[in-house]
C-alpha atoms as a PDB file:
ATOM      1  CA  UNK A   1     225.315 222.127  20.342  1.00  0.00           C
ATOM      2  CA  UNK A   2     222.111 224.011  20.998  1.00  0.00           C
ATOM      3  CA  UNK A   3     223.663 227.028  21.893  1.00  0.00           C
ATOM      4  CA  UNK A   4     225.322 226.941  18.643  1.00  0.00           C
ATOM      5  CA  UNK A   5     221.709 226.570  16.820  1.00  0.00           C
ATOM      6  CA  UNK A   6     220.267 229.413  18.907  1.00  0.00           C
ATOM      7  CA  UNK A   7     222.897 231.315  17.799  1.00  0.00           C
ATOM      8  CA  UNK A   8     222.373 230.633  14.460  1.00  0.00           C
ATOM      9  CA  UNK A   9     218.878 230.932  14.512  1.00  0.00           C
ATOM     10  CA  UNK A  10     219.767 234.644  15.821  1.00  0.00           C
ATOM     11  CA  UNK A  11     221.658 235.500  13.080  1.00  0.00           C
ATOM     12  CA  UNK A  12     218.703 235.263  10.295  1.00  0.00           C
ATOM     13  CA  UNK A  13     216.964 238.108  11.601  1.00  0.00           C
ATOM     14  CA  UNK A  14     220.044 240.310  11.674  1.00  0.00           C
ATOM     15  CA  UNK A  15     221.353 239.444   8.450  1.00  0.00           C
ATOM     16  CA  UNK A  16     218.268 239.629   7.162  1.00  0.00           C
ATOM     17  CA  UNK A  17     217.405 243.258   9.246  1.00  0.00           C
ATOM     18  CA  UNK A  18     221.201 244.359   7.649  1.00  0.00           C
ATOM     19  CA  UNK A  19     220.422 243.238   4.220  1.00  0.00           C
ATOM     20  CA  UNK A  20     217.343 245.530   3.679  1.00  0.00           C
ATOM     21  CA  UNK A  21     219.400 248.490   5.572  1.00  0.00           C
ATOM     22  CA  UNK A  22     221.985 248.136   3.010  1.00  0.00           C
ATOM     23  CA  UNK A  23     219.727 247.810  -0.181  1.00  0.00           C
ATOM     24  CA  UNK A  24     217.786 250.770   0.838  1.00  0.00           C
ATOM     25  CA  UNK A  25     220.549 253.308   1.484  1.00  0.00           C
ATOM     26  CA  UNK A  26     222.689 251.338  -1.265  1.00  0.00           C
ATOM     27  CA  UNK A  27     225.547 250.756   0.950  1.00  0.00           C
ATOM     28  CA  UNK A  28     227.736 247.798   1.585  1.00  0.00           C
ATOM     29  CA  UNK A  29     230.664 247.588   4.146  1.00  0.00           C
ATOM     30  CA  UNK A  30     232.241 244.569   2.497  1.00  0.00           C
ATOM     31  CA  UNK A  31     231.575 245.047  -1.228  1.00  0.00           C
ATOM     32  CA  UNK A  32     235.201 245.261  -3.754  1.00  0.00           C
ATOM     33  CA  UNK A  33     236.706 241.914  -4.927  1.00  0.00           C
ATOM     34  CA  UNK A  34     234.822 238.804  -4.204  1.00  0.00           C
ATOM     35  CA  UNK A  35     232.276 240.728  -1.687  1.00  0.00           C
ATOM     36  CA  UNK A  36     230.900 242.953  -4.601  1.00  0.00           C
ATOM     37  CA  UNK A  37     227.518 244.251  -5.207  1.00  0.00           C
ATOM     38  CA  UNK A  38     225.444 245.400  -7.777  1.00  0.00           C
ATOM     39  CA  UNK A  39     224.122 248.967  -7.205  1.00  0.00           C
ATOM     40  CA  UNK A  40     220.509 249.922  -6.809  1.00  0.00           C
ATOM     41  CA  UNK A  41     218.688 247.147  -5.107  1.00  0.00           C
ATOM     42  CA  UNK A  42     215.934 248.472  -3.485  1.00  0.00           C
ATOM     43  CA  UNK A  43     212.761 250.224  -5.374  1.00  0.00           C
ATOM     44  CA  UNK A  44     213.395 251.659  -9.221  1.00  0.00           C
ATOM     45  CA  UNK A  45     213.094 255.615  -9.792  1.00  0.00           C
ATOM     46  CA  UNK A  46     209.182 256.234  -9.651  1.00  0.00           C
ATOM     47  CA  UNK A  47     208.221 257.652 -12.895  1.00  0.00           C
ATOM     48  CA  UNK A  48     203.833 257.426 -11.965  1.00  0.00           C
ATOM     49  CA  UNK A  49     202.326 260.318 -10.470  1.00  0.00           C
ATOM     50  CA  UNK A  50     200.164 257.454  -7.870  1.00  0.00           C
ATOM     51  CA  UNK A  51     203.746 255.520  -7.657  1.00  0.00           C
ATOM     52  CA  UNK A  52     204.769 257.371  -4.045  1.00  0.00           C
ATOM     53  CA  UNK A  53     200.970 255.798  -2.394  1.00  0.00           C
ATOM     54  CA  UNK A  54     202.149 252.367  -3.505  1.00  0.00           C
ATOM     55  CA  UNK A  55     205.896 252.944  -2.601  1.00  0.00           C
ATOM     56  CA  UNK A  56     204.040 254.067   1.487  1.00  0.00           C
ATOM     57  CA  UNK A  57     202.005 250.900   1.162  1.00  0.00           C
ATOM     58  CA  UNK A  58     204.835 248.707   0.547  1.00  0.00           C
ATOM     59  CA  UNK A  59     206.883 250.386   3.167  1.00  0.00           C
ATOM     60  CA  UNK A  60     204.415 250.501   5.568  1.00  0.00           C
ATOM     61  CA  UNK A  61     203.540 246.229   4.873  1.00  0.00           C
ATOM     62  CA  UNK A  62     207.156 245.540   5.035  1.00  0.00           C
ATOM     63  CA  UNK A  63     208.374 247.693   8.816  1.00  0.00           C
ATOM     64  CA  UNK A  64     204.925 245.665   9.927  1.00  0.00           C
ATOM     65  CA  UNK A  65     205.671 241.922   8.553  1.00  0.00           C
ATOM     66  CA  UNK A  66     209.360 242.984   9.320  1.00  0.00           C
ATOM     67  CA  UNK A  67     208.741 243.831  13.215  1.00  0.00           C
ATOM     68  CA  UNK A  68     206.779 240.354  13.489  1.00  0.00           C
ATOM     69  CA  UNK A  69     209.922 238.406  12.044  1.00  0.00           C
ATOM     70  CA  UNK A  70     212.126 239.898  13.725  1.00  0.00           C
ATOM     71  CA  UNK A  71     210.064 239.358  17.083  1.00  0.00           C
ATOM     72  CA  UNK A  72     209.455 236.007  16.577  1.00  0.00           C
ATOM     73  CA  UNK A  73     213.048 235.256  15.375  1.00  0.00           C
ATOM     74  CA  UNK A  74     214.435 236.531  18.813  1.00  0.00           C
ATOM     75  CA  UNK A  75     211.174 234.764  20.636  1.00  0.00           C
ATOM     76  CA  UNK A  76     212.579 231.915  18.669  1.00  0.00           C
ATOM     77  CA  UNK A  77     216.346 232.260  20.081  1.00  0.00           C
ATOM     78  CA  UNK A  78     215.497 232.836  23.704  1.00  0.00           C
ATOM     79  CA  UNK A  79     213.663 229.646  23.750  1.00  0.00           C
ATOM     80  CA  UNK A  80     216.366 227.876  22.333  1.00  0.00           C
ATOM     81  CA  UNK A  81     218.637 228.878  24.033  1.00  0.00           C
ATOM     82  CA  UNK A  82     216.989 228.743  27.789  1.00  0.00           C
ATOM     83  CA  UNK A  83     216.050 225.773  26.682  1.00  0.00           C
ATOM     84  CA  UNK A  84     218.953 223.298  25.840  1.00  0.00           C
ATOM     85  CA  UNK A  85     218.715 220.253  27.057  1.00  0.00           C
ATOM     86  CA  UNK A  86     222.679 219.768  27.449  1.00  0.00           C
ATOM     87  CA  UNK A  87     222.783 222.837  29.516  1.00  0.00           C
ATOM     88  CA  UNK A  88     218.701 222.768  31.346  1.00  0.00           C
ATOM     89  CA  UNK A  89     218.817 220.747  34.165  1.00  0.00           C
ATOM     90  CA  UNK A  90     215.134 221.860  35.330  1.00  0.00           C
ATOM     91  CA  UNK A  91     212.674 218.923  35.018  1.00  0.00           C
ATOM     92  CA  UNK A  92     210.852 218.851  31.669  1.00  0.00           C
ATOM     93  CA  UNK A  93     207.022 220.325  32.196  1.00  0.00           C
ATOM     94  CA  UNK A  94     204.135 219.771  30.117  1.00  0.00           C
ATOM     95  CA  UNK A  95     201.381 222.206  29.279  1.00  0.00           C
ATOM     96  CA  UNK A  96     197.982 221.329  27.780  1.00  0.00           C
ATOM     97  CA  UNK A  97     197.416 225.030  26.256  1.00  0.00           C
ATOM     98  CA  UNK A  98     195.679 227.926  26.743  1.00  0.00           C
ATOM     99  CA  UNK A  99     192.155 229.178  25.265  1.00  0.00           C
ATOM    100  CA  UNK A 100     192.730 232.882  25.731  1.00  0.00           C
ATOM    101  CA  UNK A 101     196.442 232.476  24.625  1.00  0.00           C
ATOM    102  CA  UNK A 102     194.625 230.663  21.779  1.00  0.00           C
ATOM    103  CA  UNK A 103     191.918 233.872  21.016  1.00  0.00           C
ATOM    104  CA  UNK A 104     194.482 236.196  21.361  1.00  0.00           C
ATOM    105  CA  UNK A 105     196.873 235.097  18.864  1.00  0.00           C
ATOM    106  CA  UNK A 106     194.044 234.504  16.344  1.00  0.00           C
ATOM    107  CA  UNK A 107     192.599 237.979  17.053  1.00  0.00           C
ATOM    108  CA  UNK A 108     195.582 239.934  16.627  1.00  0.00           C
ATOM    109  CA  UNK A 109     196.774 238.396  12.786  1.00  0.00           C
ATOM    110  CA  UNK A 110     192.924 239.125  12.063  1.00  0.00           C
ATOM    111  CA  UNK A 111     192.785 242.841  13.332  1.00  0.00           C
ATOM    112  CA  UNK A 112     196.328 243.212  11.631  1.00  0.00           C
ATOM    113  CA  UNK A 113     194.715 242.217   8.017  1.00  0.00           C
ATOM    114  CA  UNK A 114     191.268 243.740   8.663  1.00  0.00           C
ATOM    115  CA  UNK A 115     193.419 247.151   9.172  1.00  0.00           C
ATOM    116  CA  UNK A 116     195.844 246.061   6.280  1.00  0.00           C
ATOM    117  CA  UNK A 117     192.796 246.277   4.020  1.00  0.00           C
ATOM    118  CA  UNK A 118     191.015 249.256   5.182  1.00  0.00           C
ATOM    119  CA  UNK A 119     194.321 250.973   4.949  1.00  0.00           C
ATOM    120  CA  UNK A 120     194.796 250.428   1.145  1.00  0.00           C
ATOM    121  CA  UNK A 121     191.795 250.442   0.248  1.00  0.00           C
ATOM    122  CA  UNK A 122     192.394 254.104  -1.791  1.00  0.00           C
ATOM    123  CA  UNK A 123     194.826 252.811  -3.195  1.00  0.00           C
ATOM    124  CA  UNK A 124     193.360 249.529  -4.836  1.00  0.00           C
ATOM    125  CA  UNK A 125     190.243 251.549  -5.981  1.00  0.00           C
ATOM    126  CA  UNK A 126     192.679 254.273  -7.710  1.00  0.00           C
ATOM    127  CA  UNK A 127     194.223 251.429  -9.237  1.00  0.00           C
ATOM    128  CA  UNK A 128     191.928 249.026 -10.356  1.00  0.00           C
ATOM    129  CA  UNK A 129     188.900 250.371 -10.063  1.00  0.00           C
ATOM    130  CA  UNK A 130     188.309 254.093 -11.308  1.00  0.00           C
ATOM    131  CA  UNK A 131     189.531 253.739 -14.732  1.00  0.00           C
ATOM    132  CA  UNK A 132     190.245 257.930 -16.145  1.00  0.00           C
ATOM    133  CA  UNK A 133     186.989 259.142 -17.637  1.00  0.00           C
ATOM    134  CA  UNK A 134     186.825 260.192 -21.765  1.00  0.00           C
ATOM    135  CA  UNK A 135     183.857 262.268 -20.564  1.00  0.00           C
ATOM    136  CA  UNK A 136     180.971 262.884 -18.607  1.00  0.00           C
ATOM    137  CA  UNK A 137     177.568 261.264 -19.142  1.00  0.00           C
ATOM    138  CA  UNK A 138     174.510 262.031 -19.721  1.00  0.00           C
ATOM    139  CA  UNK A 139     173.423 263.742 -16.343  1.00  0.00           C
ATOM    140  CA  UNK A 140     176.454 266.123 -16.820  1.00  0.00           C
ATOM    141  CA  UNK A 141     178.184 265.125 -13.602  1.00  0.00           C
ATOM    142  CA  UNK A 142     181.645 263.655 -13.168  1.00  0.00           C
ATOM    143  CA  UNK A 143     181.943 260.241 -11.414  1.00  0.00           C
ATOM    144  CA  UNK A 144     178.956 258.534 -11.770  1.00  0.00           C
ATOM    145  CA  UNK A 145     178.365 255.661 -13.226  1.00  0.00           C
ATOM    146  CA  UNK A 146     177.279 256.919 -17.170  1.00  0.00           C
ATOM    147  CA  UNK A 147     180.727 258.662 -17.379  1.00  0.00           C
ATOM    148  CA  UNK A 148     182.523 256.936 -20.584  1.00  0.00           C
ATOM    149  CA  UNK A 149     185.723 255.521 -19.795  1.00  0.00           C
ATOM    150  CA  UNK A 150     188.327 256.642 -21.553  1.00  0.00           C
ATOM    151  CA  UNK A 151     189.530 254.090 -24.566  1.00  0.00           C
ATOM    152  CA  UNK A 152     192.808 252.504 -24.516  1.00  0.00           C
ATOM    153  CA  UNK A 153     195.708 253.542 -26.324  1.00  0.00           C
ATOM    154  CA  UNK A 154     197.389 250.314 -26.709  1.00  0.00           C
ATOM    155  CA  UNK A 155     196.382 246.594 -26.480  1.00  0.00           C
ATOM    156  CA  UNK A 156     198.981 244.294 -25.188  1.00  0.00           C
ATOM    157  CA  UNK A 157     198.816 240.696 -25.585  1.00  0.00           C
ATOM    158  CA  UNK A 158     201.427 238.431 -23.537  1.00  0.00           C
ATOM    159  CA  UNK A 159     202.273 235.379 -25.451  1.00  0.00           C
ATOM    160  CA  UNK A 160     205.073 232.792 -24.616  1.00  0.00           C
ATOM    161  CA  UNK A 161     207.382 234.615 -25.006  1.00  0.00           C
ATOM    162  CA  UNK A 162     207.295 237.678 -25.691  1.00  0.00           C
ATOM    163  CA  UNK A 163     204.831 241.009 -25.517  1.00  0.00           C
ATOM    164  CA  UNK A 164     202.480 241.549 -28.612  1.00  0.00           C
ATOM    165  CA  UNK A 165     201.353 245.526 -29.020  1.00  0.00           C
ATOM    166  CA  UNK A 166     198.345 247.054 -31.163  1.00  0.00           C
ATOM    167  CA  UNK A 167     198.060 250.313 -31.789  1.00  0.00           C
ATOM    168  CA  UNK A 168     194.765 252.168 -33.618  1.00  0.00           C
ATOM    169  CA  UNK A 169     196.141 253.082 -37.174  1.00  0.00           C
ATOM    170  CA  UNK A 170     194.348 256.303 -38.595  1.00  0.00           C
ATOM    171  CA  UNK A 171     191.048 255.276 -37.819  1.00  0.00           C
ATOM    172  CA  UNK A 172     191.897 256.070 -34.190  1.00  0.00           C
ATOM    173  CA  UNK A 173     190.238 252.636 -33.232  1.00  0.00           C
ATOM    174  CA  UNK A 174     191.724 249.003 -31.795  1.00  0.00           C
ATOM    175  CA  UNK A 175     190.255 245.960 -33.500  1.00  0.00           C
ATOM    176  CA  UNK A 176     190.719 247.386 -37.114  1.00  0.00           C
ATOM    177  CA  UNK A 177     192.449 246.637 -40.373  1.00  0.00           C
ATOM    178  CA  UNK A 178     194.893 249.546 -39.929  1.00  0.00           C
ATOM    179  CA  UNK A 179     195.738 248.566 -36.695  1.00  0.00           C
ATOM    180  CA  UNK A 180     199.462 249.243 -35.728  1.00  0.00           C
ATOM    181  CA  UNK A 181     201.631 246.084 -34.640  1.00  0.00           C
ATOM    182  CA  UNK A 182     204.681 245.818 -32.488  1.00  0.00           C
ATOM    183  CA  UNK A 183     206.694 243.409 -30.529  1.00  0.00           C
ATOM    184  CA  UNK A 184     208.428 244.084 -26.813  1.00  0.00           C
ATOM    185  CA  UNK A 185     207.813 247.900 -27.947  1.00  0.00           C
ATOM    186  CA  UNK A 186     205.825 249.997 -25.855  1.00  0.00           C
ATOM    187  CA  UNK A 187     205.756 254.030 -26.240  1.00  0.00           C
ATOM    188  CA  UNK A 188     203.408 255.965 -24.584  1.00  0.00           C
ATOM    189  CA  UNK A 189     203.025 259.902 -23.676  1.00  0.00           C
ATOM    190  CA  UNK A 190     204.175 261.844 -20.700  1.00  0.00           C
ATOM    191  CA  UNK A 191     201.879 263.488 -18.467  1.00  0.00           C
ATOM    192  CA  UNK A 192     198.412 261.985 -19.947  1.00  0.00           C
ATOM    193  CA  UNK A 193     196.201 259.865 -18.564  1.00  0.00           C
ATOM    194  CA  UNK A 194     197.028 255.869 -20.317  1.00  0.00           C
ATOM    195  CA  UNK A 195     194.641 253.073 -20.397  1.00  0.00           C
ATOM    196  CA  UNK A 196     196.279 250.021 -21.523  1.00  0.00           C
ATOM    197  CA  UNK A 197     194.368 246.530 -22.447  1.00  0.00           C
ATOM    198  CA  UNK A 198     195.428 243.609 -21.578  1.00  0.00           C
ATOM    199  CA  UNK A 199     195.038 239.946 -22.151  1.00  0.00           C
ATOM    200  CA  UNK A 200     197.124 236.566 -22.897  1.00  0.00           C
ATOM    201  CA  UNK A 201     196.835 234.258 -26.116  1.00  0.00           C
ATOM    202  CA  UNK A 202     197.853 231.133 -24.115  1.00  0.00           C
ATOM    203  CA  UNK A 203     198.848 230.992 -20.435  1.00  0.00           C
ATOM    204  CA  UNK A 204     198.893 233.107 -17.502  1.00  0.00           C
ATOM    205  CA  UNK A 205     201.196 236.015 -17.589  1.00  0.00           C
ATOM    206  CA  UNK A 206     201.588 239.321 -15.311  1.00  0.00           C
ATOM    207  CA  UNK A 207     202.472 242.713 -16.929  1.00  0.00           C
ATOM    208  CA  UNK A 208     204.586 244.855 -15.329  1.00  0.00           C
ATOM    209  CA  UNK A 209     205.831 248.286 -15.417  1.00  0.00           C
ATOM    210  CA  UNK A 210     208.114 248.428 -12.359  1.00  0.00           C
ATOM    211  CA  UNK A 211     209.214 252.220 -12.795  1.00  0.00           C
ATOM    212  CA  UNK A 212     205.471 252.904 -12.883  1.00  0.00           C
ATOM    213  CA  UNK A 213     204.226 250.994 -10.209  1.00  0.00           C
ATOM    214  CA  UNK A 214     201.909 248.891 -12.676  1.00  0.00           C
ATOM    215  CA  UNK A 215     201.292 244.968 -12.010  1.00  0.00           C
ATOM    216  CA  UNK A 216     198.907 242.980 -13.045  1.00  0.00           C
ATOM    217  CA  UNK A 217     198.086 239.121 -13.917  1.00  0.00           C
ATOM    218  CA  UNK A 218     196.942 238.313 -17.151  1.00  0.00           C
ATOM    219  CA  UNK A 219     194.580 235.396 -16.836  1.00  0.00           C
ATOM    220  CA  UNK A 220     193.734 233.464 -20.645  1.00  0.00           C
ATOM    221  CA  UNK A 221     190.542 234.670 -22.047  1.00  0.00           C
ATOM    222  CA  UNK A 222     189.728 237.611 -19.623  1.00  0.00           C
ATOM    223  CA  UNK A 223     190.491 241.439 -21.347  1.00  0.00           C
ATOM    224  CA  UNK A 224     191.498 243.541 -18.315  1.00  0.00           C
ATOM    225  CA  UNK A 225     193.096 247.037 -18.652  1.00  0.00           C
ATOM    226  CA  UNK A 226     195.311 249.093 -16.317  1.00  0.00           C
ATOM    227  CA  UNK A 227     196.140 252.747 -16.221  1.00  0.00           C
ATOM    228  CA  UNK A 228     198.559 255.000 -14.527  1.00  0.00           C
ATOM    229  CA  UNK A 229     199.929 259.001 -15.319  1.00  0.00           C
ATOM    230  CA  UNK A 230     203.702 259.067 -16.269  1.00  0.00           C
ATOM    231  CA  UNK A 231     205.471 262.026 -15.026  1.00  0.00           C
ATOM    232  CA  UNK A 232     208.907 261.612 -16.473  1.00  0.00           C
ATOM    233  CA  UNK A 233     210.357 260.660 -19.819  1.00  0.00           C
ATOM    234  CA  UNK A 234     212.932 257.776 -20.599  1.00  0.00           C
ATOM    235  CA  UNK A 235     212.796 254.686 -21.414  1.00  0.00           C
ATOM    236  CA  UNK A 236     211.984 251.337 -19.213  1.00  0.00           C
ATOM    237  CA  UNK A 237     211.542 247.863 -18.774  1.00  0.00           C
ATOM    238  CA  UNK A 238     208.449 245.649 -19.174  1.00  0.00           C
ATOM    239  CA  UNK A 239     208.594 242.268 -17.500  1.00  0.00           C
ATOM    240  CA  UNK A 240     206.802 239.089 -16.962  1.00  0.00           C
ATOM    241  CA  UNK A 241     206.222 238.764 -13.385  1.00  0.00           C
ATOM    242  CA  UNK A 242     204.770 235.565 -13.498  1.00  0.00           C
ATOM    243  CA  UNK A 243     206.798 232.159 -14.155  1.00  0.00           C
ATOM    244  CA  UNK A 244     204.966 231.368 -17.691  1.00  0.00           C
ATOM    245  CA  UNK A 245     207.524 228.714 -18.610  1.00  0.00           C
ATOM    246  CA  UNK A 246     211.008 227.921 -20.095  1.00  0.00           C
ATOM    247  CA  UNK A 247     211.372 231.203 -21.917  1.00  0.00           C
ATOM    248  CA  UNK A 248     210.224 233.613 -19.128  1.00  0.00           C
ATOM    249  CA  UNK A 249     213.486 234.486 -18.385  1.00  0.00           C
ATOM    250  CA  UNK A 250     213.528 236.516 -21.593  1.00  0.00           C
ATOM    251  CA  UNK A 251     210.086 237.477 -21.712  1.00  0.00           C
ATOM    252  CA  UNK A 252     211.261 241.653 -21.798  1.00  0.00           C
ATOM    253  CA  UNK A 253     210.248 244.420 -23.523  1.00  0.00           C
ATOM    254  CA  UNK A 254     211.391 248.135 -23.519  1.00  0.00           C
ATOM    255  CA  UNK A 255     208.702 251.544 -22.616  1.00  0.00           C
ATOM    256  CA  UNK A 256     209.598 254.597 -24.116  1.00  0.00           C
ATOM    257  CA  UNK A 257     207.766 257.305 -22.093  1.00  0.00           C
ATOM    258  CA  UNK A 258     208.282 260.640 -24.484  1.00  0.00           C
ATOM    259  CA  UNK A 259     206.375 263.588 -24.920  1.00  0.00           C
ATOM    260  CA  UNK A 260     203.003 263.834 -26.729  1.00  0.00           C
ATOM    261  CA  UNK A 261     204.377 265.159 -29.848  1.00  0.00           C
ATOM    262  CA  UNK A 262     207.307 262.356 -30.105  1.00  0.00           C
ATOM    263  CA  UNK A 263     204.866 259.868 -29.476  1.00  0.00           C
ATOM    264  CA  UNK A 264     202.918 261.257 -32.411  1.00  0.00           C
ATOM    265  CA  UNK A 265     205.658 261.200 -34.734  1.00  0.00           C
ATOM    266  CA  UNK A 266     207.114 257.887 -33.634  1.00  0.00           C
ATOM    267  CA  UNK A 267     203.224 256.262 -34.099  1.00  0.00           C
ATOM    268  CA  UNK A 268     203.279 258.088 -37.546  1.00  0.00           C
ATOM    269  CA  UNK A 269     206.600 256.800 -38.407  1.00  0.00           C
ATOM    270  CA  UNK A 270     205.617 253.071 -37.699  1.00  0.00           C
ATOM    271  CA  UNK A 271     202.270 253.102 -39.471  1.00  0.00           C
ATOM    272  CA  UNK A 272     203.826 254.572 -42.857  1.00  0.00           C
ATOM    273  CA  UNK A 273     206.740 251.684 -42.275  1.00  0.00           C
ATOM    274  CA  UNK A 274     204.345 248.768 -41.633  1.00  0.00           C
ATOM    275  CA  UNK A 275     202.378 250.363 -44.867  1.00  0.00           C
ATOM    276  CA  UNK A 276     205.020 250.053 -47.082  1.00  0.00           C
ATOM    277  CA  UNK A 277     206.589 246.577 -46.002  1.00  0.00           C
ATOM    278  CA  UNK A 278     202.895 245.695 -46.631  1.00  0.00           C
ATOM    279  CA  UNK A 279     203.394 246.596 -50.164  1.00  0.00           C
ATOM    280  CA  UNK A 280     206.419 245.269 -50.728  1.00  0.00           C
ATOM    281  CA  UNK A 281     206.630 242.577 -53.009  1.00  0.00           C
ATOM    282  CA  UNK A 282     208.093 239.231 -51.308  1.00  0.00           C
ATOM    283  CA  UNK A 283     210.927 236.957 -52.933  1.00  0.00           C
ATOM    284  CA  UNK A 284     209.502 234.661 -55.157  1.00  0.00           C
ATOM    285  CA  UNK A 285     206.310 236.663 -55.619  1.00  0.00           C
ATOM    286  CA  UNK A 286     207.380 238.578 -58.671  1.00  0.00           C
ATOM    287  CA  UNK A 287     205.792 238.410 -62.148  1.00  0.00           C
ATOM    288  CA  UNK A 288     207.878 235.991 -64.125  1.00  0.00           C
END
């Protein structure tokens, strides 16, 4: 009966191993009748310009967490199966441990992070640290710390559940009267530079843009922003990547990434609509 368990054992890592081959090249031997599939499992079409450096990162975490499961999963087997009892007739033997076993095996997952965090260390600072510039400060010199980061174009709020959006109205400012509002509908421009704000009116949330690479937590009464470049047109999802209660499920909203004049026209289009409905008399409120 150990055997069998080795065996079994044995077969996570190759499933496993065979699962990811399949999901990345899309291809599965056995799909058609009950064995079918859904297509395009692995990473959605990368419509950020900084999307390929996280697509590397991931890869690169996933072949080195991958090699260590797979390693110990077959360190795992060999053990089990040398070592059945119904089929070991050595004498058992006890060991009392080993410091430099010990150090090693504490100094290798150590290295492994330290070089794990050196290693994306460009690409954390592109993405949550150096937020795209408005303009130069005062000394005249890009990068420094006077520059004036550029504003946001949109605020989004995550609220349970569902994806609140403010837009500046003609005043070109967030935080107005003629602000723009908008549910689970997010346009923005290709090819420009987008700052979005971000915050939650009640528990924690996580926004993200999958086709751009983009997530981040929302944590109540913090105002965070993101930012990315958009290279292609077409619309998206938005998500909740965090389990924010019964209705996350359907927590979902759509991006429409268009061109600069669309955008223009669509942001015109919405302010003139929510002007009028704002002048439109209610039922019940009409002089009698």
């Amino acid at each position: 009966m150990g055997r069998f368990w080795s065996l079994l054992f044995l077969s996570v890592p190759i499933i496993g191993v065979l699962t990811f081959v399949c999901a990345m090249g899309n291809i599965w031997p056995m799909s058609g009748g009950p064995f079918s599939f859904p297509a395009d499992n692995w990473l959605p079409l990368n419509v950020s310009e900084d999307g390929p450096v996280i697509d590397r990162l991931f890869m690169f975490i996933l072949g080195l967490t991958g090699v260590i499961f797979v390693g110990t999963s077959v360190a795992l087997f060999l053990f089990l199966w040398k070592y059945d009892a119904e089929k070991n007739d050595e004498p058992v033997r006890f060991t009392h441990g080993s410091h430099a076993l010990e150090i090693v095996w504490s100094i290798l997952p150590a290295a492994t992070l330290l070089f794990i965090a050196i290693y994306q260390m460009n690409a954390w600072a592109d993405a949550k640290m150096r937020r795209p510039t408005e303009s130069v400060g005062a000394d005249g010199i890009e990068d420094t710390d006077d520059d004036i980061p550029k504003r946001p174009l949109v605020e989004v709020t995550g609220r349970q559940f569902e994806w609140r959006l403010r837009y500046a109205g003609k005043d070109g400012e967030i935080g107005t009267t003629d602000d723009l509002y908008s549910v689970n509908d997010l346009h923005i421009p290709v090819d420009e530079d987008v700052v979005i704000a971000i915050k939650s009116e009640d528990v924690l949330h996580s926004f993200f843009l999958p086709n751009l690479r983009i997530k981040q937590d929302i944590v109540p009464g913090m105002k965070q922003f993101v930012w990315f470049r958009a290279n292609q047109t077409g619309i998206f999802d938005v998500v909740c990547a965090e389990l924010c209660g019964w209705g996350h499920y359907k927590m979902r909203g759509r991006l429409t990434i268009e061109s600069r004049e669309k955008f223009d026209t669509w942001l015109e289009e919405q302010i003139e609509e929510q002007e009028r409905s704002e002048f439109t008399p209610k039922a019940g409120d009409e002089d009698e």
